[in-house]
PDB file of N, CA and C in Angstrom:
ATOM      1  N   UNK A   1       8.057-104.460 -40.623  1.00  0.00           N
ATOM      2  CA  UNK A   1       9.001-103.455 -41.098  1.00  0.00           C
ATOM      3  C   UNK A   1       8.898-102.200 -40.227  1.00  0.00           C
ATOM      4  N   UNK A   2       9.181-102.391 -39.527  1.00  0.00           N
ATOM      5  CA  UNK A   2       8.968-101.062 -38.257  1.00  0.00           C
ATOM      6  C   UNK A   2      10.877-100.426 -38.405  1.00  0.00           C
ATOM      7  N   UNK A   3      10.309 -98.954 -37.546  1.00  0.00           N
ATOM      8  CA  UNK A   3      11.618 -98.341 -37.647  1.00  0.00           C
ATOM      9  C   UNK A   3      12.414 -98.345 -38.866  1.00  0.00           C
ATOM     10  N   UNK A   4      11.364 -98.497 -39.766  1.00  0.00           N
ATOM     11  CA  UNK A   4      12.436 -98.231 -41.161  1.00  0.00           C
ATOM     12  C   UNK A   4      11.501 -96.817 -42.027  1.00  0.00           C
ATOM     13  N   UNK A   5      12.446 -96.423 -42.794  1.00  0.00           N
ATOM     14  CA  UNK A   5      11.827 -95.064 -43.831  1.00  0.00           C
ATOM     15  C   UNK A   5      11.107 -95.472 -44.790  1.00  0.00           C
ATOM     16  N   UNK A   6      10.828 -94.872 -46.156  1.00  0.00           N
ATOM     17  CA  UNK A   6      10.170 -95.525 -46.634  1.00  0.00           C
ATOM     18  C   UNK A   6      11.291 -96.313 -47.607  1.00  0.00           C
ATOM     19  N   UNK A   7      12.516 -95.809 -48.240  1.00  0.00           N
ATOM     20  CA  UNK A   7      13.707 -96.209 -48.614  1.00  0.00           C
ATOM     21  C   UNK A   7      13.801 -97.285 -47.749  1.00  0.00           C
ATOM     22  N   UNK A   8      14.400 -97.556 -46.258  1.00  0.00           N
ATOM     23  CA  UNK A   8      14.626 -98.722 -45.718  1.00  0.00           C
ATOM     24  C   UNK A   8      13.622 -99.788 -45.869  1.00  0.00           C
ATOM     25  N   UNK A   9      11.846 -99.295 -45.974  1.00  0.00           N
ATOM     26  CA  UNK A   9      11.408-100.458 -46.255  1.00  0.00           C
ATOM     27  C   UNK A   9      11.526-101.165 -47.672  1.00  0.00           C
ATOM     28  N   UNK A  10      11.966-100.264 -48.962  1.00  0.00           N
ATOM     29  CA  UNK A  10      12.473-100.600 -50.588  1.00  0.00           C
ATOM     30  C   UNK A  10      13.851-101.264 -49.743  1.00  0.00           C
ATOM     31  N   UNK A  11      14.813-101.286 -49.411  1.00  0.00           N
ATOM     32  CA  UNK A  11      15.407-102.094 -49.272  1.00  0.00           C
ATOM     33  C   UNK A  11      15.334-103.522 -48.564  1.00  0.00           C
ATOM     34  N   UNK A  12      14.566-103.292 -47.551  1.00  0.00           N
ATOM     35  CA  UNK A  12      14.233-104.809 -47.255  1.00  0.00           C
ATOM     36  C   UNK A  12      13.076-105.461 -48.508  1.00  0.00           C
ATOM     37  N   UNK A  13      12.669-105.125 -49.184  1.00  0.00           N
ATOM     38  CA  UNK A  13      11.892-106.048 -50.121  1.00  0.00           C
ATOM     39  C   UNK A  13      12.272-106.265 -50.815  1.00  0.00           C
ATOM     40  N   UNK A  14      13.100-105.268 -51.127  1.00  0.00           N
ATOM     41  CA  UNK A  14      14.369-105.714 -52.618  1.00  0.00           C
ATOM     42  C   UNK A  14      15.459-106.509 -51.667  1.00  0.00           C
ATOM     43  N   UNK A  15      15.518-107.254 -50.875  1.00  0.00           N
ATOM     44  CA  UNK A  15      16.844-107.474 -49.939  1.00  0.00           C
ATOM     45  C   UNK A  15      17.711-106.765 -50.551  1.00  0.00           C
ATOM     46  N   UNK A  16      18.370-105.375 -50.625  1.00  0.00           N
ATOM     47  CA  UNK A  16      19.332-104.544 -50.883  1.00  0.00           C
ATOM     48  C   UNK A  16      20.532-104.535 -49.989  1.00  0.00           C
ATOM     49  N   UNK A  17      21.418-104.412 -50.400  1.00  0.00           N
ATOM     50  CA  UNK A  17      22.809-104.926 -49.646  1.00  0.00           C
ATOM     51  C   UNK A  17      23.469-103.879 -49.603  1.00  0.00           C
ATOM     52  N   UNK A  18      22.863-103.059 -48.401  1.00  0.00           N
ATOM     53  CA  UNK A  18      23.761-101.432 -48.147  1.00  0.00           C
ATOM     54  C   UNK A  18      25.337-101.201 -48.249  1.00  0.00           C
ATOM     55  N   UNK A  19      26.001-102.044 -47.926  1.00  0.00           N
ATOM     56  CA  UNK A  19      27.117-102.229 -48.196  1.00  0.00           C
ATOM     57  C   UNK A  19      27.640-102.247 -49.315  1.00  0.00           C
ATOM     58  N   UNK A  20      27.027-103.076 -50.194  1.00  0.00           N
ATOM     59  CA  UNK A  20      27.495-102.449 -51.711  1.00  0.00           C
ATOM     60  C   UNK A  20      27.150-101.480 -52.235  1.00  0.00           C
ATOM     61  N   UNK A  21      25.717-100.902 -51.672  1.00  0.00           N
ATOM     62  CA  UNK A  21      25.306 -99.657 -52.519  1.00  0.00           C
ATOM     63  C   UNK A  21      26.196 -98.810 -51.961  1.00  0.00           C
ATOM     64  N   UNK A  22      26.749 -98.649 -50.462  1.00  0.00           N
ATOM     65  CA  UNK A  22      27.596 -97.912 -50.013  1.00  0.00           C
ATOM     66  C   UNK A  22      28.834 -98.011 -50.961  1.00  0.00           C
ATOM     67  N   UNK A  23      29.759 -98.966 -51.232  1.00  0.00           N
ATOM     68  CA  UNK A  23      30.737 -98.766 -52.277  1.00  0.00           C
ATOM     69  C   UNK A  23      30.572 -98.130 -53.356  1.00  0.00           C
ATOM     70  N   UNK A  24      29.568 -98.571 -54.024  1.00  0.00           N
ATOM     71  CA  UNK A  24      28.856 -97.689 -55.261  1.00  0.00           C
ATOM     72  C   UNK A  24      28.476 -96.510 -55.305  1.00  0.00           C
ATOM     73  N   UNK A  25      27.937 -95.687 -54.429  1.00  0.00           N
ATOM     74  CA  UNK A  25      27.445 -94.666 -54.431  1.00  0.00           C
ATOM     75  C   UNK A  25      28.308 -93.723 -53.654  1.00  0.00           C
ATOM     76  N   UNK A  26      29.256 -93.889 -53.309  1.00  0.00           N
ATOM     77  CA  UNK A  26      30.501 -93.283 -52.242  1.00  0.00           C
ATOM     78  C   UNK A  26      29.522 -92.856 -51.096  1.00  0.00           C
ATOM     79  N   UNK A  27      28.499 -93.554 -50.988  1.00  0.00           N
ATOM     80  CA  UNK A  27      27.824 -93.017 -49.195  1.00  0.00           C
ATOM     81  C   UNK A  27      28.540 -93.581 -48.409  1.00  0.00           C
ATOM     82  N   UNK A  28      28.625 -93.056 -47.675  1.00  0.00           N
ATOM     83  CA  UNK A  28      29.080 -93.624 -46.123  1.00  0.00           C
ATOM     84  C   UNK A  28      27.839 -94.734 -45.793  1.00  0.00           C
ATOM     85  N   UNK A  29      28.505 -95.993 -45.106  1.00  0.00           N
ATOM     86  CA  UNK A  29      27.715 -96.839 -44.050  1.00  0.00           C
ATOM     87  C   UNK A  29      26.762 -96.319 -43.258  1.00  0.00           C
ATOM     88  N   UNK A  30      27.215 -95.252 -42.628  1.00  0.00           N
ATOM     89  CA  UNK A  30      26.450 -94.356 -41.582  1.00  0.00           C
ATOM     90  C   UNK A  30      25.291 -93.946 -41.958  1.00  0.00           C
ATOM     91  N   UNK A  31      25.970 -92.877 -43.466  1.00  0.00           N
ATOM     92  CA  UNK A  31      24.280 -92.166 -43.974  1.00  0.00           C
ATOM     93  C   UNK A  31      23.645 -93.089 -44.686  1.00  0.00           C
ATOM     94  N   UNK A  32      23.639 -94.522 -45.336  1.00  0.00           N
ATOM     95  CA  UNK A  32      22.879 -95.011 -45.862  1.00  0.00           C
ATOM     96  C   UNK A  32      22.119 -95.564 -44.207  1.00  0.00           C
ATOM     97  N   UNK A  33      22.309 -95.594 -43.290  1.00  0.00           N
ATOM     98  CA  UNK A  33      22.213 -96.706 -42.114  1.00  0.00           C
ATOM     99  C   UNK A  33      20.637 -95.476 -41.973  1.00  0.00           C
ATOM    100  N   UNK A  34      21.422 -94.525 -41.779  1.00  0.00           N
ATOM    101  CA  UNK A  34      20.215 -93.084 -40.987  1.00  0.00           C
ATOM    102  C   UNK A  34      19.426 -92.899 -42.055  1.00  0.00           C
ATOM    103  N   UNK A  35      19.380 -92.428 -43.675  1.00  0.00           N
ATOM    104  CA  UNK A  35      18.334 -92.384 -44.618  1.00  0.00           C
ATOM    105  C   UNK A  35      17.624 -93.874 -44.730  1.00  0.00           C
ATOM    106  N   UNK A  36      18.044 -95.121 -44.091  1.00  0.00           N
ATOM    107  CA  UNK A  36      16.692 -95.955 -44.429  1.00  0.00           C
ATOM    108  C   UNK A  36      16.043 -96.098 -42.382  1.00  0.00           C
ATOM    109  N   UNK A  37      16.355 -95.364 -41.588  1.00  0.00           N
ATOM    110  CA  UNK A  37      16.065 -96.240 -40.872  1.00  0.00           C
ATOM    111  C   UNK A  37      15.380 -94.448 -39.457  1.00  0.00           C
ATOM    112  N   UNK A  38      16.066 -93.469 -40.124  1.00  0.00           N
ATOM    113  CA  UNK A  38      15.764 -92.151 -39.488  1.00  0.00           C
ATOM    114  C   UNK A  38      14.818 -91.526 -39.965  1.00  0.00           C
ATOM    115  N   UNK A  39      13.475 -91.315 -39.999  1.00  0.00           N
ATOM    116  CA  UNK A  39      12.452 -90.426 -40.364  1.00  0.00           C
ATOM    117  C   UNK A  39      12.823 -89.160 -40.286  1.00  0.00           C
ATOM    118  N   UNK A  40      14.105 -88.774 -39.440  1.00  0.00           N
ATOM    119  CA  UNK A  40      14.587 -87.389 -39.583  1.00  0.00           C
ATOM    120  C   UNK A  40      15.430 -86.571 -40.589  1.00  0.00           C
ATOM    121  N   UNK A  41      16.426 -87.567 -40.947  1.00  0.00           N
ATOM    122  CA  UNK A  41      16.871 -87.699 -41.680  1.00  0.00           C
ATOM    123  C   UNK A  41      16.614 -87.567 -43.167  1.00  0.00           C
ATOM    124  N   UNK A  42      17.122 -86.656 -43.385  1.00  0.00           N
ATOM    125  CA  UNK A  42      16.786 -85.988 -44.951  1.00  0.00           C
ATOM    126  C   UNK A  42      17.233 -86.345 -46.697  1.00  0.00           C
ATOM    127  N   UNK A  43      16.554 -87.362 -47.039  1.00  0.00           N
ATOM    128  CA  UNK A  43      17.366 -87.809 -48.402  1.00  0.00           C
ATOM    129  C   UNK A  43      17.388 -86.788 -49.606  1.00  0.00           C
ATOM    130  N   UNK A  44      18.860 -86.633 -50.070  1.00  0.00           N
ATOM    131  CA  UNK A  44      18.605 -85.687 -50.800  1.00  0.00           C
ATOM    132  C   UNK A  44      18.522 -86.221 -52.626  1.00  0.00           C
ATOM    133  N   UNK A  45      18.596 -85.422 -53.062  1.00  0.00           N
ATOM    134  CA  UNK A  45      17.534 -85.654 -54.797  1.00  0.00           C
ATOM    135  C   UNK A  45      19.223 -87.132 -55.028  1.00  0.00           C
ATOM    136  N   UNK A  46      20.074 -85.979 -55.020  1.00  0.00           N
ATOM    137  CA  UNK A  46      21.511 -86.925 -55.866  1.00  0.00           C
ATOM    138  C   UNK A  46      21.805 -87.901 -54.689  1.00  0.00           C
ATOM    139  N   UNK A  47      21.807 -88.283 -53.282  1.00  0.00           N
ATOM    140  CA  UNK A  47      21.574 -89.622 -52.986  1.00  0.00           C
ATOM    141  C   UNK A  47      20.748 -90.297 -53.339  1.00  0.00           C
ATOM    142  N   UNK A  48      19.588 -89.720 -53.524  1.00  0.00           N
ATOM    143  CA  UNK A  48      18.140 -91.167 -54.293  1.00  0.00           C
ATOM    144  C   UNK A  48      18.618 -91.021 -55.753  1.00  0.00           C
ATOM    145  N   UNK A  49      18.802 -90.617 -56.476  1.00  0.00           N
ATOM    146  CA  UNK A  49      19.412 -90.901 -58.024  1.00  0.00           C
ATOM    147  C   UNK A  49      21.123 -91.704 -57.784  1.00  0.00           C
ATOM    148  N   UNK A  50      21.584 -91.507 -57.068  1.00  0.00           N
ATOM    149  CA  UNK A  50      22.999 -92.713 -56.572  1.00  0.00           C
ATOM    150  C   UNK A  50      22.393 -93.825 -56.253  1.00  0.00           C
ATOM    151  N   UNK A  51      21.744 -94.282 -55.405  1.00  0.00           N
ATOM    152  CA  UNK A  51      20.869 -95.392 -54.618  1.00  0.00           C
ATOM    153  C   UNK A  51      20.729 -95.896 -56.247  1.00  0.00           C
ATOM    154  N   UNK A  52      19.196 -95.219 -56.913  1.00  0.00           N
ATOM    155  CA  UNK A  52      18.737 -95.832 -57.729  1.00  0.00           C
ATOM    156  C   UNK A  52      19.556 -96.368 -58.609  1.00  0.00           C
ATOM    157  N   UNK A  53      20.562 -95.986 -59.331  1.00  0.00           N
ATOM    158  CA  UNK A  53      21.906 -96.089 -60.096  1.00  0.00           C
ATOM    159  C   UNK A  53      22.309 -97.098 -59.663  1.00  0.00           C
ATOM    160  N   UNK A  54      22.651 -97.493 -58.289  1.00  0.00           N
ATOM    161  CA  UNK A  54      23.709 -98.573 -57.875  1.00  0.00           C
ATOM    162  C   UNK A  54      22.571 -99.741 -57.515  1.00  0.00           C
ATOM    163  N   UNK A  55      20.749 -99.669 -57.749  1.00  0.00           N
ATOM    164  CA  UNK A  55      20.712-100.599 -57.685  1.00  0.00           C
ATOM    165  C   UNK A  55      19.535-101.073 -59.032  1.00  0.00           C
ATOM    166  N   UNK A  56      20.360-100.482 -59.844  1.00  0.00           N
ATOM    167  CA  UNK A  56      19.704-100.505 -61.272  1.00  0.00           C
ATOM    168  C   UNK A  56      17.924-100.359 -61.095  1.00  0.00           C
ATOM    169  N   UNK A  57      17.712 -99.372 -60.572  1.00  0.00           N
ATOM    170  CA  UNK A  57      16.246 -98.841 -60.674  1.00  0.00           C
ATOM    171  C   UNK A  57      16.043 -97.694 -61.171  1.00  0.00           C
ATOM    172  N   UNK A  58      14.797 -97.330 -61.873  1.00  0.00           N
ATOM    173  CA  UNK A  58      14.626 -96.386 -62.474  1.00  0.00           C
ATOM    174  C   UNK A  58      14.640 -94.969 -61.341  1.00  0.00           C
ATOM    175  N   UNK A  59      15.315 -94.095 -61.744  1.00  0.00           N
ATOM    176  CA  UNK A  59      15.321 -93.074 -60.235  1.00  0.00           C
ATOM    177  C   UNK A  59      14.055 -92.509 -59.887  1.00  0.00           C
ATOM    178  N   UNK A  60      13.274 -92.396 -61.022  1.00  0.00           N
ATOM    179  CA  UNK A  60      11.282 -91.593 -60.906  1.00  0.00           C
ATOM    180  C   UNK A  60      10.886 -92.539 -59.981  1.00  0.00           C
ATOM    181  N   UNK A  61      10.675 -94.274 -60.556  1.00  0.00           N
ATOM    182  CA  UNK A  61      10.039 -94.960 -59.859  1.00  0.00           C
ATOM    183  C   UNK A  61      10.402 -94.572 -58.236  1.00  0.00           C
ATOM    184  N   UNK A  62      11.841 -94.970 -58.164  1.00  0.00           N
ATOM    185  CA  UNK A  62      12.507 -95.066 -56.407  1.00  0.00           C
ATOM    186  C   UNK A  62      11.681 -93.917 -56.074  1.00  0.00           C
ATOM    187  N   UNK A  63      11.727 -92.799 -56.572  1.00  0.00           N
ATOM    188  CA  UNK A  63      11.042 -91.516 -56.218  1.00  0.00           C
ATOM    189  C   UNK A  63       9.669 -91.382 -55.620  1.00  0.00           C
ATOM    190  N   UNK A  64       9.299 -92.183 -56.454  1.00  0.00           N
ATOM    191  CA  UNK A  64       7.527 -92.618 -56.364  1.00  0.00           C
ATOM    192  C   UNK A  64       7.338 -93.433 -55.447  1.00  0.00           C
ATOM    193  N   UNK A  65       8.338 -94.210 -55.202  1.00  0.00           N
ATOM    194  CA  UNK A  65       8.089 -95.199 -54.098  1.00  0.00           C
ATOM    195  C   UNK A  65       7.948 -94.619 -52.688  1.00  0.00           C
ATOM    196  N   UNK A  66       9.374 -93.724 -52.405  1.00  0.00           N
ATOM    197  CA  UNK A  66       9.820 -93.352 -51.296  1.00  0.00           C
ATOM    198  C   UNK A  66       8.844 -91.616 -51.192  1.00  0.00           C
ATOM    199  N   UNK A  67       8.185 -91.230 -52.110  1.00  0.00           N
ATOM    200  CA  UNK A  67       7.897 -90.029 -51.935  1.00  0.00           C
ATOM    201  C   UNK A  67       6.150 -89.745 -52.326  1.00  0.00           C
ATOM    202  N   UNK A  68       5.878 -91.010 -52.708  1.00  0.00           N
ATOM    203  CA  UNK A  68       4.503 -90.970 -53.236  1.00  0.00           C
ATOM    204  C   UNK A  68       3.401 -90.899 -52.030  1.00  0.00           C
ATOM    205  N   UNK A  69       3.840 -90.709 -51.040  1.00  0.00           N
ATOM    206  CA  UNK A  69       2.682 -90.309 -49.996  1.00  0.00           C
ATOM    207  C   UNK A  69       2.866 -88.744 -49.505  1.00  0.00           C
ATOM    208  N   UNK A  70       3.385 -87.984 -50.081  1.00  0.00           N
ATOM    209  CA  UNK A  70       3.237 -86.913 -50.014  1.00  0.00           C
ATOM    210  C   UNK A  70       1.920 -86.046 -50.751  1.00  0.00           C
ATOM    211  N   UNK A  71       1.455 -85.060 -50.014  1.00  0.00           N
ATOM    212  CA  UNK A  71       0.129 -84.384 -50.506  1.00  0.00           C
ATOM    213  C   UNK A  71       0.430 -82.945 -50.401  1.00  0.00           C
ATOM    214  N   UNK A  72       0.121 -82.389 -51.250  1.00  0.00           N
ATOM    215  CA  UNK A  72      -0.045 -81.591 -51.402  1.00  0.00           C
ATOM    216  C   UNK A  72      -1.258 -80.472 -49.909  1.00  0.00           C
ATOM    217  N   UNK A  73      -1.218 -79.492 -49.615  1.00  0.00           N
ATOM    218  CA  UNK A  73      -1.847 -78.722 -48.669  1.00  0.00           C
ATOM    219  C   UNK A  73      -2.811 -78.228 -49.486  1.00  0.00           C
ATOM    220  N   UNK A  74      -4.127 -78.498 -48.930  1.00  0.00           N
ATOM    221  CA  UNK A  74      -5.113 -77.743 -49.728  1.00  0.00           C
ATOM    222  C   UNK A  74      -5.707 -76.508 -49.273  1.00  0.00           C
ATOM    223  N   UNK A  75      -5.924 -75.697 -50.862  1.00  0.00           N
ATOM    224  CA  UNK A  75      -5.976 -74.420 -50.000  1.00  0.00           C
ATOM    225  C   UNK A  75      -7.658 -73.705 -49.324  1.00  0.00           C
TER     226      UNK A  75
END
């Protein structure tokens, strides 16, 4: 699973079918293409609660998935 985000790698394990989530979620092809596959690329709160929605997942979990390696800076 190289070159993917952490979203692009939830979609390849879920085989997720961007294309429909794209219909569903009114994303563009494009920005679903760059939020699973661009580390630069910035997902925002109401695309990951659309995502999760269109692919019947709880939106915390997706959250946890795609965001749970974040740490906090210690002081």
């Amino acid at each position: 699973m190289s070159d993917l985000t952490r979203l692009g790698e939830y979609f390849e394990k879920k085989s997720i079918n961007k294309a429909s989530v794209a219909r569903k979620t009114g994303l563009g092809k494009n920005r679903l293409t760059s939020i699973t596959t661009s580390e630069t690329a910035r997902l925002t709160a109401e695309e990951l609660y659309l995502v999760a929605l269109a692919i019947e997942e709880n939106p915390c979990e997706l959250l946890e998935y795609v965001c749970g390696d974040l740490k906090l800076i210690k002081e």
